[in-house]
C-alpha atoms as a PDB file:
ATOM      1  CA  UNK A   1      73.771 -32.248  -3.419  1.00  0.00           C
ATOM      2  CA  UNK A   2      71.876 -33.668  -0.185  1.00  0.00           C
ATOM      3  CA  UNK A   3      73.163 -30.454   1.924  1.00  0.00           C
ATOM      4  CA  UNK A   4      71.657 -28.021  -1.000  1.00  0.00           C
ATOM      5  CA  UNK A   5      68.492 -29.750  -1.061  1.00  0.00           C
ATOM      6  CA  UNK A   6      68.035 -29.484   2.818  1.00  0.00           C
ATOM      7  CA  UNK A   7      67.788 -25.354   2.997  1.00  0.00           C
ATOM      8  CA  UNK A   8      65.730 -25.255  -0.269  1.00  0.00           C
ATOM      9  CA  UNK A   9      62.924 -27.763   1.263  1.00  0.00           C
ATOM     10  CA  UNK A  10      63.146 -25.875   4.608  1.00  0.00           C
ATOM     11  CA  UNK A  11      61.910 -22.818   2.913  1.00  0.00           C
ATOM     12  CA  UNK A  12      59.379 -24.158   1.093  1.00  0.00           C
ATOM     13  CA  UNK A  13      58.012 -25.546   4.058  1.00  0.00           C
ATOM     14  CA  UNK A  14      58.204 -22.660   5.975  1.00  0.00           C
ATOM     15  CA  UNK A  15      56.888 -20.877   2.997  1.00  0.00           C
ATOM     16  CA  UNK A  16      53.693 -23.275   3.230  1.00  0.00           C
ATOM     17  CA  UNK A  17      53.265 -23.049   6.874  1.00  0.00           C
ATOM     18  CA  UNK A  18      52.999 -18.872   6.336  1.00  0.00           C
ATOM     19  CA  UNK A  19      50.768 -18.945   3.443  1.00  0.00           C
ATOM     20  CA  UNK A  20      48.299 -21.161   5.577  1.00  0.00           C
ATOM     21  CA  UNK A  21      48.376 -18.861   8.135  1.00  0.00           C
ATOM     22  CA  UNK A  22      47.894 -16.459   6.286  1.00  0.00           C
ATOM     23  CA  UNK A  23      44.978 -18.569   4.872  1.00  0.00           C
ATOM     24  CA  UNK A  24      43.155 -18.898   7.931  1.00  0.00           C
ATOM     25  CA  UNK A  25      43.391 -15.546   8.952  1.00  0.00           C
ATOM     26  CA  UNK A  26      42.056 -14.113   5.686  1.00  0.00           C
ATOM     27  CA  UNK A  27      39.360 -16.863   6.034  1.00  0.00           C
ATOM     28  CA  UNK A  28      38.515 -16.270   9.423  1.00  0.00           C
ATOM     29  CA  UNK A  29      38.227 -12.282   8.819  1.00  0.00           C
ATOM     30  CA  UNK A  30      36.033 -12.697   5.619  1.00  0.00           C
ATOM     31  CA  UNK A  31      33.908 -15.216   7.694  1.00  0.00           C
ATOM     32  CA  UNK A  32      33.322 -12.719  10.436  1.00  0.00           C
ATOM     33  CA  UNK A  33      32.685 -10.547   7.994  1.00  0.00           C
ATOM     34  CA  UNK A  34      30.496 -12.259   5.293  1.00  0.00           C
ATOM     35  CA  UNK A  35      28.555 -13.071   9.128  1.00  0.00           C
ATOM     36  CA  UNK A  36      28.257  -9.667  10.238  1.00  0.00           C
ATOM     37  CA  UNK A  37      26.472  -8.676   6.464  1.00  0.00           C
ATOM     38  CA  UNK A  38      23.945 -11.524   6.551  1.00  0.00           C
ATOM     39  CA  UNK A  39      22.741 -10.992  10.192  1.00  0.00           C
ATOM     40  CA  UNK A  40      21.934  -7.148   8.937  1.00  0.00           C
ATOM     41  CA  UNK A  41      20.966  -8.674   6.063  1.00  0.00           C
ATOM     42  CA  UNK A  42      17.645 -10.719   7.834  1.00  0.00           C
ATOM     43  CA  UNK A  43      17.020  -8.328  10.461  1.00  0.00           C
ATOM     44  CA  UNK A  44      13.405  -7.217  10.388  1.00  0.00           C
ATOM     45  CA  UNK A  45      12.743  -4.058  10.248  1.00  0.00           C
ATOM     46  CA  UNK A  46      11.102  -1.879  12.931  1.00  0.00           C
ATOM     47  CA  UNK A  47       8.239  -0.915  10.148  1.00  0.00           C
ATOM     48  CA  UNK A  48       7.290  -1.407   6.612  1.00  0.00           C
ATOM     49  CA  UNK A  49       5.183   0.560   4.029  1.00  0.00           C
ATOM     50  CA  UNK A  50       2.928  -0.602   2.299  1.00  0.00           C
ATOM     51  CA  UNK A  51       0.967   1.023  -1.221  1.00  0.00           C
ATOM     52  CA  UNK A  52      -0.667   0.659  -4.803  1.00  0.00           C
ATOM     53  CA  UNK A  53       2.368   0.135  -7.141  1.00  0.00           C
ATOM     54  CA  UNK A  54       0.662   2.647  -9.345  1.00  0.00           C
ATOM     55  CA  UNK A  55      -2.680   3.664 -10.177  1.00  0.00           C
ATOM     56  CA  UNK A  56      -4.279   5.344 -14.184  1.00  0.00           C
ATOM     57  CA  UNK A  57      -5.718   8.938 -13.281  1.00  0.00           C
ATOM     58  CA  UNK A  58      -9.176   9.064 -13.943  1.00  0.00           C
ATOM     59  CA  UNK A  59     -12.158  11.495 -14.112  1.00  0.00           C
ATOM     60  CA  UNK A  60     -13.751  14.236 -16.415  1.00  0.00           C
ATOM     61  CA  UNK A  61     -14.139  17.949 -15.373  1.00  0.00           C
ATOM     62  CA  UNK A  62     -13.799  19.195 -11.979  1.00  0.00           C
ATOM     63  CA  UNK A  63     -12.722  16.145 -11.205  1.00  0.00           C
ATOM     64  CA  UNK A  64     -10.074  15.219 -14.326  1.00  0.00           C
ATOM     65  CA  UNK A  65      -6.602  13.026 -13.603  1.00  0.00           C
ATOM     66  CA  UNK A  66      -7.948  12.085  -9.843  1.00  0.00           C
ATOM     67  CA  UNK A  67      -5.921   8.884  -8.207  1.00  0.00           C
ATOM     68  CA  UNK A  68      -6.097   7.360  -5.126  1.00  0.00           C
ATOM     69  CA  UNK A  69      -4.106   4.861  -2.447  1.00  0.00           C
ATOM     70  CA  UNK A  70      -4.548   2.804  -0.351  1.00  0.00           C
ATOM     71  CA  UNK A  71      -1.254   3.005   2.054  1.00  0.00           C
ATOM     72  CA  UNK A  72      -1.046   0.660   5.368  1.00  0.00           C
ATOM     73  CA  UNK A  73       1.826   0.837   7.712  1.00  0.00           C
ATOM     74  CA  UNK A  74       3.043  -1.867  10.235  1.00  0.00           C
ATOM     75  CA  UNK A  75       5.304  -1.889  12.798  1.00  0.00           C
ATOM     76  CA  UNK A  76       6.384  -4.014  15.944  1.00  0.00           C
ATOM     77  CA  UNK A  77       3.803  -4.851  17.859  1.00  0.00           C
ATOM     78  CA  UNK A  78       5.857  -2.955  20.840  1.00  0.00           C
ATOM     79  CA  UNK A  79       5.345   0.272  19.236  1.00  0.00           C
ATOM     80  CA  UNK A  80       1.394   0.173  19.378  1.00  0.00           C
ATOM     81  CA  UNK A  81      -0.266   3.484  20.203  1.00  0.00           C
ATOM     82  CA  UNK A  82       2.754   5.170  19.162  1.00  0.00           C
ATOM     83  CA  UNK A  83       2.043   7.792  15.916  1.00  0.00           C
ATOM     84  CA  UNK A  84       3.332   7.712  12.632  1.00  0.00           C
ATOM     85  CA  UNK A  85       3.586  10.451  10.663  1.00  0.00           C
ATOM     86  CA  UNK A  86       3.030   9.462   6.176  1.00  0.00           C
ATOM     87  CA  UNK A  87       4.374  11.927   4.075  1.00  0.00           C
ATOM     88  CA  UNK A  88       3.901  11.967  -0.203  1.00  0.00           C
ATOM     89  CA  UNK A  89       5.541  14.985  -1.259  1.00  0.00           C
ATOM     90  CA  UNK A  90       6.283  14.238  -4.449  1.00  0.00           C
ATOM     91  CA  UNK A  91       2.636  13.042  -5.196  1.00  0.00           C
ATOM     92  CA  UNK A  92       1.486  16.299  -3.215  1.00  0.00           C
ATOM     93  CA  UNK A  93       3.419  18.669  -6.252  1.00  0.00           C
ATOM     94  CA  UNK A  94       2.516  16.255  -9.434  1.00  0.00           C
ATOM     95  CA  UNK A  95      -1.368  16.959  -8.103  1.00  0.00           C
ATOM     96  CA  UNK A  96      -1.199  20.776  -7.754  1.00  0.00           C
ATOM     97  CA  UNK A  97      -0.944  20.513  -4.393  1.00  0.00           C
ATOM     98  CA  UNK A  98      -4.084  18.923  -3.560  1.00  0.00           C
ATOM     99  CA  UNK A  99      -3.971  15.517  -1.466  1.00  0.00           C
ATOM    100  CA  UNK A 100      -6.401  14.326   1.206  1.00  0.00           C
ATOM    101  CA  UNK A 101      -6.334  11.425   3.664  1.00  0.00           C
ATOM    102  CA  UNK A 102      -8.900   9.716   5.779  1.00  0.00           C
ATOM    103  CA  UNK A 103      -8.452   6.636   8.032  1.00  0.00           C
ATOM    104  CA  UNK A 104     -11.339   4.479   7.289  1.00  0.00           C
ATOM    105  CA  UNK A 105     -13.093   5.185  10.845  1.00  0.00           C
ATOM    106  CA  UNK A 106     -14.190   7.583  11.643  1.00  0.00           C
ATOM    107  CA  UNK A 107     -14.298   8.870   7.854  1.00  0.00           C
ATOM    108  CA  UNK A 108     -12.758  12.816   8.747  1.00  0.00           C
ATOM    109  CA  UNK A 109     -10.245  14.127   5.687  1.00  0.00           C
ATOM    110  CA  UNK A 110      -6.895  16.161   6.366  1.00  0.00           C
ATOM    111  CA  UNK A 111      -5.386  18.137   3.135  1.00  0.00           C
ATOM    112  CA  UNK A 112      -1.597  18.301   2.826  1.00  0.00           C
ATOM    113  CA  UNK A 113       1.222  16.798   1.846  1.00  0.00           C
ATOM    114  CA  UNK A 114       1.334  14.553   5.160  1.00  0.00           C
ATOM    115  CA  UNK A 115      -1.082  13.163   7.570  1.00  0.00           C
ATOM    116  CA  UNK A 116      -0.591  11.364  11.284  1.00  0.00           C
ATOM    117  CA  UNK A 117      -2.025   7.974  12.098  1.00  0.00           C
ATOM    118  CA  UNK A 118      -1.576   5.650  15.598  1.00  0.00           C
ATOM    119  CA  UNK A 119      -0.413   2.226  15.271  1.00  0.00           C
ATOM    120  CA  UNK A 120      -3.390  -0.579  16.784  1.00  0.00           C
ATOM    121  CA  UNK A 121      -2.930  -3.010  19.127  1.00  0.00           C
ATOM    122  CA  UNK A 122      -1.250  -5.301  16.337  1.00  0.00           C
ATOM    123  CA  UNK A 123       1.194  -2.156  15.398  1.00  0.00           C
ATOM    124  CA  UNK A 124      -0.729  -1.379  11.910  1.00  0.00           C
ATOM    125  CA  UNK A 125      -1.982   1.881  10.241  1.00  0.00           C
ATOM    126  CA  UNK A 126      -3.940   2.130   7.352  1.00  0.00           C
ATOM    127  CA  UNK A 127      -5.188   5.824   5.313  1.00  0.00           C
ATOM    128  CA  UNK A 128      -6.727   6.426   2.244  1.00  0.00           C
ATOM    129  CA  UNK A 129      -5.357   9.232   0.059  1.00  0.00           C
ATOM    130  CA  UNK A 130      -6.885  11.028  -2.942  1.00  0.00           C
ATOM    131  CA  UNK A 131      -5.171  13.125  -4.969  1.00  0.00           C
ATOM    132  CA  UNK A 132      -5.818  15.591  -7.661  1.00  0.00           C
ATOM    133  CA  UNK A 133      -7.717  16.837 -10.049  1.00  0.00           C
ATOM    134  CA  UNK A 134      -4.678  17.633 -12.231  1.00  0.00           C
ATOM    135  CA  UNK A 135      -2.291  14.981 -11.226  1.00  0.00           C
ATOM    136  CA  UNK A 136       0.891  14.458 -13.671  1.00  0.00           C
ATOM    137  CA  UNK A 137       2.157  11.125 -14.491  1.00  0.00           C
ATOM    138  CA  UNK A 138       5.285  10.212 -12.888  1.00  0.00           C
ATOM    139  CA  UNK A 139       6.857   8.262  -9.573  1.00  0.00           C
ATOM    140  CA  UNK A 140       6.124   9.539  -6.121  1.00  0.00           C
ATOM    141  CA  UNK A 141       7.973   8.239  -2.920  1.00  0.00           C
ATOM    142  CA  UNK A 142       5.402   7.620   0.010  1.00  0.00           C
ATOM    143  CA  UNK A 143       7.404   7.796   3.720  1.00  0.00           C
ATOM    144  CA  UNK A 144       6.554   6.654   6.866  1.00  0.00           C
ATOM    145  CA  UNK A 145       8.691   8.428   9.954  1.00  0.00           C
ATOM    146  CA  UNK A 146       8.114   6.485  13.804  1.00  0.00           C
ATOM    147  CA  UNK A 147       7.767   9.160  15.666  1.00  0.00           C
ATOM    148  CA  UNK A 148       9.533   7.668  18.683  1.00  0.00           C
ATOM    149  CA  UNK A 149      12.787   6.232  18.983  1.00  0.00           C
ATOM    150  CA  UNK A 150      14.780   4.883  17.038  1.00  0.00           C
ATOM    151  CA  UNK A 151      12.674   7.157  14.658  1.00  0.00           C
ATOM    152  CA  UNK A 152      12.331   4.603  12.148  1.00  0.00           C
ATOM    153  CA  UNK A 153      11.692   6.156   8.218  1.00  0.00           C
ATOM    154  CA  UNK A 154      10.509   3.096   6.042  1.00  0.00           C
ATOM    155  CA  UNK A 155       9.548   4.293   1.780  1.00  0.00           C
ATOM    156  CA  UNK A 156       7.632   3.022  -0.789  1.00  0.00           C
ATOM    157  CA  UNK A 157       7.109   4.059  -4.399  1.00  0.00           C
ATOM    158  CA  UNK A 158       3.616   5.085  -5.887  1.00  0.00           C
ATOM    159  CA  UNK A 159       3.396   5.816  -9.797  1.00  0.00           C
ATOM    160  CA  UNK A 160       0.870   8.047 -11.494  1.00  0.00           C
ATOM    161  CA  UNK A 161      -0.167   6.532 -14.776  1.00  0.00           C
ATOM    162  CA  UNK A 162      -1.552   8.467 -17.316  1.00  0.00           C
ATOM    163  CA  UNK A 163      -4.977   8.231 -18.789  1.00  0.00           C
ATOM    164  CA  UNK A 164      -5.161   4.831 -20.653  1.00  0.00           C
ATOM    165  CA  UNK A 165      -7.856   2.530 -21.609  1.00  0.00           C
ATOM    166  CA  UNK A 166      -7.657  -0.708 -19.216  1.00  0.00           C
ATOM    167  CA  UNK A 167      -9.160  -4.642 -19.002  1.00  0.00           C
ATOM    168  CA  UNK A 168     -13.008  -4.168 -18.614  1.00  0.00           C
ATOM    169  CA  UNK A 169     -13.842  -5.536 -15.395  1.00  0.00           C
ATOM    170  CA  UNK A 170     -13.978  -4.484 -11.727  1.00  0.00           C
ATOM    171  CA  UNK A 171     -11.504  -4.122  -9.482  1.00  0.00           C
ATOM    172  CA  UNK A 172     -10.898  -4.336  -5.787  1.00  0.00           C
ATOM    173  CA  UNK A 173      -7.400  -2.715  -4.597  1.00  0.00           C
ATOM    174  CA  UNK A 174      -6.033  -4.308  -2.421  1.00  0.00           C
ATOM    175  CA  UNK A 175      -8.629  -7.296  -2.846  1.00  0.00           C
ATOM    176  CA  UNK A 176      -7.434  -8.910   0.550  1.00  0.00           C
ATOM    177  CA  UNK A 177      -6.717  -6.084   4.021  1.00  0.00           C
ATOM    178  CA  UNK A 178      -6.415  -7.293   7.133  1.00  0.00           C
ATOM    179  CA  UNK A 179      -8.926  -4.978   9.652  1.00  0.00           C
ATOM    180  CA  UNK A 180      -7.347  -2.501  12.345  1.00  0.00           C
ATOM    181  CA  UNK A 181      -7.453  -3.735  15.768  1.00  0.00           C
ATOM    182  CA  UNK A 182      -8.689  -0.546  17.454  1.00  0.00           C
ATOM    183  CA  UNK A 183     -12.625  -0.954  15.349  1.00  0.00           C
ATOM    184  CA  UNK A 184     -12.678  -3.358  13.090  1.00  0.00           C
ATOM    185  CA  UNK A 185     -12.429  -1.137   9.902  1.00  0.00           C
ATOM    186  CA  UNK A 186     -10.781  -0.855   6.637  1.00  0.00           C
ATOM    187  CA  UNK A 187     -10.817   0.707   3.057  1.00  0.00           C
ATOM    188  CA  UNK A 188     -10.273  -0.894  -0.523  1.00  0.00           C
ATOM    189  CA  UNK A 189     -10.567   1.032  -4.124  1.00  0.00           C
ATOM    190  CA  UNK A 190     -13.136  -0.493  -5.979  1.00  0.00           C
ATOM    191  CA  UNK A 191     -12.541   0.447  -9.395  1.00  0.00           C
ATOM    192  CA  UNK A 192     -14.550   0.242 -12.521  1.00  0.00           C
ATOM    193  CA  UNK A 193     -13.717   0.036 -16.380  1.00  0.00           C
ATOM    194  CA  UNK A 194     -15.905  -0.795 -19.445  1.00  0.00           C
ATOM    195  CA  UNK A 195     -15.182  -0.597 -23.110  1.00  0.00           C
ATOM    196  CA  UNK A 196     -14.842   3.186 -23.740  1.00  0.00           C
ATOM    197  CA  UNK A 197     -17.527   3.165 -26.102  1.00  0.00           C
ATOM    198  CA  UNK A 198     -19.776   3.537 -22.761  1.00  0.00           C
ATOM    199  CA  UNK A 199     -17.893   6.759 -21.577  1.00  0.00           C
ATOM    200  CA  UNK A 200     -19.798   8.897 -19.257  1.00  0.00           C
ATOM    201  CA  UNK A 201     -22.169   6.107 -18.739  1.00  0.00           C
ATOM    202  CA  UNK A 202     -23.698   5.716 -15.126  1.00  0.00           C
ATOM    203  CA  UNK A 203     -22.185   2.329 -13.325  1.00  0.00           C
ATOM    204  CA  UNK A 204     -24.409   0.972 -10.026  1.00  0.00           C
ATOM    205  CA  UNK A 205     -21.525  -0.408  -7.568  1.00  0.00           C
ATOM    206  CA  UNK A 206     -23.019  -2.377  -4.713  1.00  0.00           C
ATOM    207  CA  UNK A 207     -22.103  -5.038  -2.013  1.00  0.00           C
ATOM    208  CA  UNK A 208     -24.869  -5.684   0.593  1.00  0.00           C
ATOM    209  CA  UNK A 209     -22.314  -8.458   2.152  1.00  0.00           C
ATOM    210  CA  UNK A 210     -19.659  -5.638   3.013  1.00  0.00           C
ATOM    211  CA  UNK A 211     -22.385  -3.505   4.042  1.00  0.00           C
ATOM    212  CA  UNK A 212     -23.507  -5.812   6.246  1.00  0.00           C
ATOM    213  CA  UNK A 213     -20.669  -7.239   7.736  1.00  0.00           C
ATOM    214  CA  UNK A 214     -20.213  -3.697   9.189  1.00  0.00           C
ATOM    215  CA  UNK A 215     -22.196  -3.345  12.207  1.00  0.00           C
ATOM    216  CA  UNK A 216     -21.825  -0.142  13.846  1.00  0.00           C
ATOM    217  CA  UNK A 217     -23.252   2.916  11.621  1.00  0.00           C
ATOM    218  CA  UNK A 218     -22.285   4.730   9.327  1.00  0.00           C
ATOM    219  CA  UNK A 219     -21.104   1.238   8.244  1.00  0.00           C
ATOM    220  CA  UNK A 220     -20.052   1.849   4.464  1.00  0.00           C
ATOM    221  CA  UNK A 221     -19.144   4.892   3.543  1.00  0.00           C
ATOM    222  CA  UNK A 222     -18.158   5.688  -0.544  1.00  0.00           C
ATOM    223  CA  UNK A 223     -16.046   8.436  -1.776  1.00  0.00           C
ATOM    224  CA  UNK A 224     -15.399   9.378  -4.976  1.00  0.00           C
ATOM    225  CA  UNK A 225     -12.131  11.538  -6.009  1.00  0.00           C
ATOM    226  CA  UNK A 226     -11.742  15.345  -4.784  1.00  0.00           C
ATOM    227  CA  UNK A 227     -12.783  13.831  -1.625  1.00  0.00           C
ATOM    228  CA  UNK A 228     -16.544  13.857  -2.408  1.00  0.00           C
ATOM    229  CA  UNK A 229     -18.791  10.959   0.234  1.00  0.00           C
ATOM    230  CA  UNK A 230     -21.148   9.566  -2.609  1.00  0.00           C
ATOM    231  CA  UNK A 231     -23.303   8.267   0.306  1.00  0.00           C
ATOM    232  CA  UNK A 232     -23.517   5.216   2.990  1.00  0.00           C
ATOM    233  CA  UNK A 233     -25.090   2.256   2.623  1.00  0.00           C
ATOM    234  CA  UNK A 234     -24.696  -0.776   0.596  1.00  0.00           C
ATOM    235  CA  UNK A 235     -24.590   0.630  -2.844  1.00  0.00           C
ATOM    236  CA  UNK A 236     -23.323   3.527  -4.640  1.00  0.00           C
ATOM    237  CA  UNK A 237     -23.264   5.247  -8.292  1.00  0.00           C
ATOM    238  CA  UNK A 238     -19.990   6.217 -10.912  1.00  0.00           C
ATOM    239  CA  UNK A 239     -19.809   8.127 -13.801  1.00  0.00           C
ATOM    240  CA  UNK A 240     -17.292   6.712 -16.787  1.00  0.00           C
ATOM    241  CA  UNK A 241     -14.628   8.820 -17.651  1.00  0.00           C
ATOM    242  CA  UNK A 242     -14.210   8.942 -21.629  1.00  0.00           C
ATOM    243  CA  UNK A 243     -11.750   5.995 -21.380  1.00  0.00           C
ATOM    244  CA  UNK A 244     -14.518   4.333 -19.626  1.00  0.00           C
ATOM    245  CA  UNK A 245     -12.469   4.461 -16.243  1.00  0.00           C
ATOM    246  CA  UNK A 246     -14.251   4.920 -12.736  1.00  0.00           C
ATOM    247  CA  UNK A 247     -13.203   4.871  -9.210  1.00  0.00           C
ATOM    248  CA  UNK A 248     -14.681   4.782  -5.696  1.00  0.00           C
ATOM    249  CA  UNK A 249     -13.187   4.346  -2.173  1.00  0.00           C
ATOM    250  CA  UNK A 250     -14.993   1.712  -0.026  1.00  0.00           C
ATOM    251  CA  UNK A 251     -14.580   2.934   3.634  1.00  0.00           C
ATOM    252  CA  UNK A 252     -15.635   0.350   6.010  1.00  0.00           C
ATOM    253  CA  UNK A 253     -16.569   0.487   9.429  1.00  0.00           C
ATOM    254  CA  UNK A 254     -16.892   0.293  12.393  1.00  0.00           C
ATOM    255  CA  UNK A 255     -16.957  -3.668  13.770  1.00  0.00           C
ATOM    256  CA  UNK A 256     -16.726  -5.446  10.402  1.00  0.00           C
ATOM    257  CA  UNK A 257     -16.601  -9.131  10.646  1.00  0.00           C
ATOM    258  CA  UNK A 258     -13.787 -11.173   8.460  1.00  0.00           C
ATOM    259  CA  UNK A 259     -14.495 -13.215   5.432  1.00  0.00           C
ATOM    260  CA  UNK A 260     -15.339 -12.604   1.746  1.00  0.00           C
ATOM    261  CA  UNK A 261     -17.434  -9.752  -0.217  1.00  0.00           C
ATOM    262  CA  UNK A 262     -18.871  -9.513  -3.679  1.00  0.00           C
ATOM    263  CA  UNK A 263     -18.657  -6.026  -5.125  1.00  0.00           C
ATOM    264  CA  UNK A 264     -20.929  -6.123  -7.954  1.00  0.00           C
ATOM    265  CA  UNK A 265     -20.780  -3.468 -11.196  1.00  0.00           C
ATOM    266  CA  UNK A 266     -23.978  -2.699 -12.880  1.00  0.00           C
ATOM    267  CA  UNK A 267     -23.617  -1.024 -15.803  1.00  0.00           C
ATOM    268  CA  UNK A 268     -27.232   1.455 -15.703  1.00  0.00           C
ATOM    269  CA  UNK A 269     -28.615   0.645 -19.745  1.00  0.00           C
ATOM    270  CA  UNK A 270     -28.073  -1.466 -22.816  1.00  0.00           C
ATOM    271  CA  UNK A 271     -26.708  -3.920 -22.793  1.00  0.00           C
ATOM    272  CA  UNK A 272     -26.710  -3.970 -19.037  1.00  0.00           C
ATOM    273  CA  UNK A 273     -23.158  -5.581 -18.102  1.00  0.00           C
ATOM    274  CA  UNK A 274     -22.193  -6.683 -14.758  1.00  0.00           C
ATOM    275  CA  UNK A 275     -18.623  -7.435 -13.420  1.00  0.00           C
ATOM    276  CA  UNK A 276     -18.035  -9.332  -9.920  1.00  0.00           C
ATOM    277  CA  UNK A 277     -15.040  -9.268  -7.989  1.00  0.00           C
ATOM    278  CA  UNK A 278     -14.215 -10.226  -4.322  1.00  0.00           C
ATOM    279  CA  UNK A 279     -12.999  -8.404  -1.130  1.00  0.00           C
ATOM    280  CA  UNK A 280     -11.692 -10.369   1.654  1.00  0.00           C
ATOM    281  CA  UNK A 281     -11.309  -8.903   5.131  1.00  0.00           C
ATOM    282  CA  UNK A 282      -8.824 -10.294   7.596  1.00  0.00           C
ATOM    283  CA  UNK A 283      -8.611 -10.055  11.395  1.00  0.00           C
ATOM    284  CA  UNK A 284      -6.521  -8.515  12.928  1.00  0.00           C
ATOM    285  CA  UNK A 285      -2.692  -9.536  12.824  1.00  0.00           C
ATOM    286  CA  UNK A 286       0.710  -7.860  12.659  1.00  0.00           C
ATOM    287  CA  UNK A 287       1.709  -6.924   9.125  1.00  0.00           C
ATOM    288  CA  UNK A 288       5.211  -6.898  10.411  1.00  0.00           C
ATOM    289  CA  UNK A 289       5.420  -9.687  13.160  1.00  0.00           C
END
């Protein structure tokens, strides 16, 4: 019975001893593995994108279903003075072909589909883009190609909301950039929206404190959609669309000192409402460290 037992227990153990083998190695191979996925998991990237996650079309007339963005790029701080080239095709066709972008200094607008900024000292890009009249509602993929090796293409999505009436109040978007190393300028939408029993009203928009922080003329520029400079200075005028929507891009520069701005909305009559918001200005700083 003893001699039986002896063979049966020797496999067994050898059994054992293979399966842990076995064991290990599967371990070990899955740990090399599960190593390999996490370290491309936390790698930073080269560059990032960076938009509005969607913005209501606005306007009346010549200058109906008009958006706008705000798009910054950042990349290593090794790739400064290198170009990057932003692309928005998709936005491009849902607004009849008609897009326009403008670094915030020096204000100059190029049409198309695409435009080409340089990276600061801090690797960071920022454009305005305007878009329409006649832009359809729908998701548009915004692209930014390094154009240097390792010819980096980073995306971001940008949605066209139809017209809608929104919260009264205004609006800065972003509320919070950080200023371009190079001068010392940036852009924000500063958007508007009363009760649409005001539609077509006039609304003052003004910020002497942005204005002023902005030192080296034209200091403030505003444009309105389709591209059209509604004057410099520290104060500007909208019209209400008939949801009682408005928009204007704040395009500030050169030299403009950090801190914290009031925009102010004045709406022109009875009963003479007035919304506040805040735009803070950073210094300059990576966006992707």
């Amino acid at each position: 019975m003893s001699q039986h037992r002896k063979p049966i227990a020797l496999l067994a153990a050898l059994m054992g001893t293979l399966a842990l083998v076995l064991g290990l190695s599967t371990a070990s191979a899955a740990t090399r593995h599960g190593a390999y996925r996490a370290s491309t998991g936390t790698t930073t990237p080269i560059c990032k994108i960076f938009s509005l996650p969607s913005f209501v079309d606005q306007g009346e007339f010549a200058t109906h279903s008009s958006v706008a963005d705000i798009v910054r790029v950042g990349c290593k701080p090794a790739y400064a003075g290198q170009t990057v080239q932003i692309r928005a095709n998709q936005l491009y066709n849902q607004c009849q072909q008609k897009l326009s972008w403008s670094v915030p200094y020096p204000v100059s607008f190029t049409e198309g589909n695409k435009t080409t900024v340089t990276l600061d000292d801090a690797g960071n890009a920022t454009v305005a883009l305007w878009g329409g009249p006649g832009c359809a509602a729908g998701d548009g993929l915004i692209s930014a190609h390094l154009n240097t090796a390792p010819f980096t293409t980073v995306n971001t999505h940008f949605r066209v909301r139809p017209p809608q009436t929104t919260p009264p109040g205004v609006y800065a978007k972003p509320s919070f950039m950080v200023e371009d190393a190079t001068y010392s300028s940036t852009a924000t939408i500063i958007e508007v929206e009363f009760p649409a029993q005001y539609a077509e009203r006039t609304v003052d928009i003004s910020s002497p404190e942005l204005a002023a922080r902005c030192q080296v003329p034209p200091g403030l520029v505003w444009v309105g959609p389709d591209q059209v400079v509604k004057g410099t200075g520290d104060s500007t005028t909208v019209k209400l669309d008939n949801n009682g929507n408005a928009f204007v891009v704040a395009m500030a520069g050169a030299s403009c000192a950090a801190g914290v701005s009031q925009i102010e909305a004045d709406l022109v009559g009875p009963p003479g409402t007035t919304y506040t918001t805040n735009f803070r200005i950073g210094p300059p700083r990576p966006l992707n460290p």
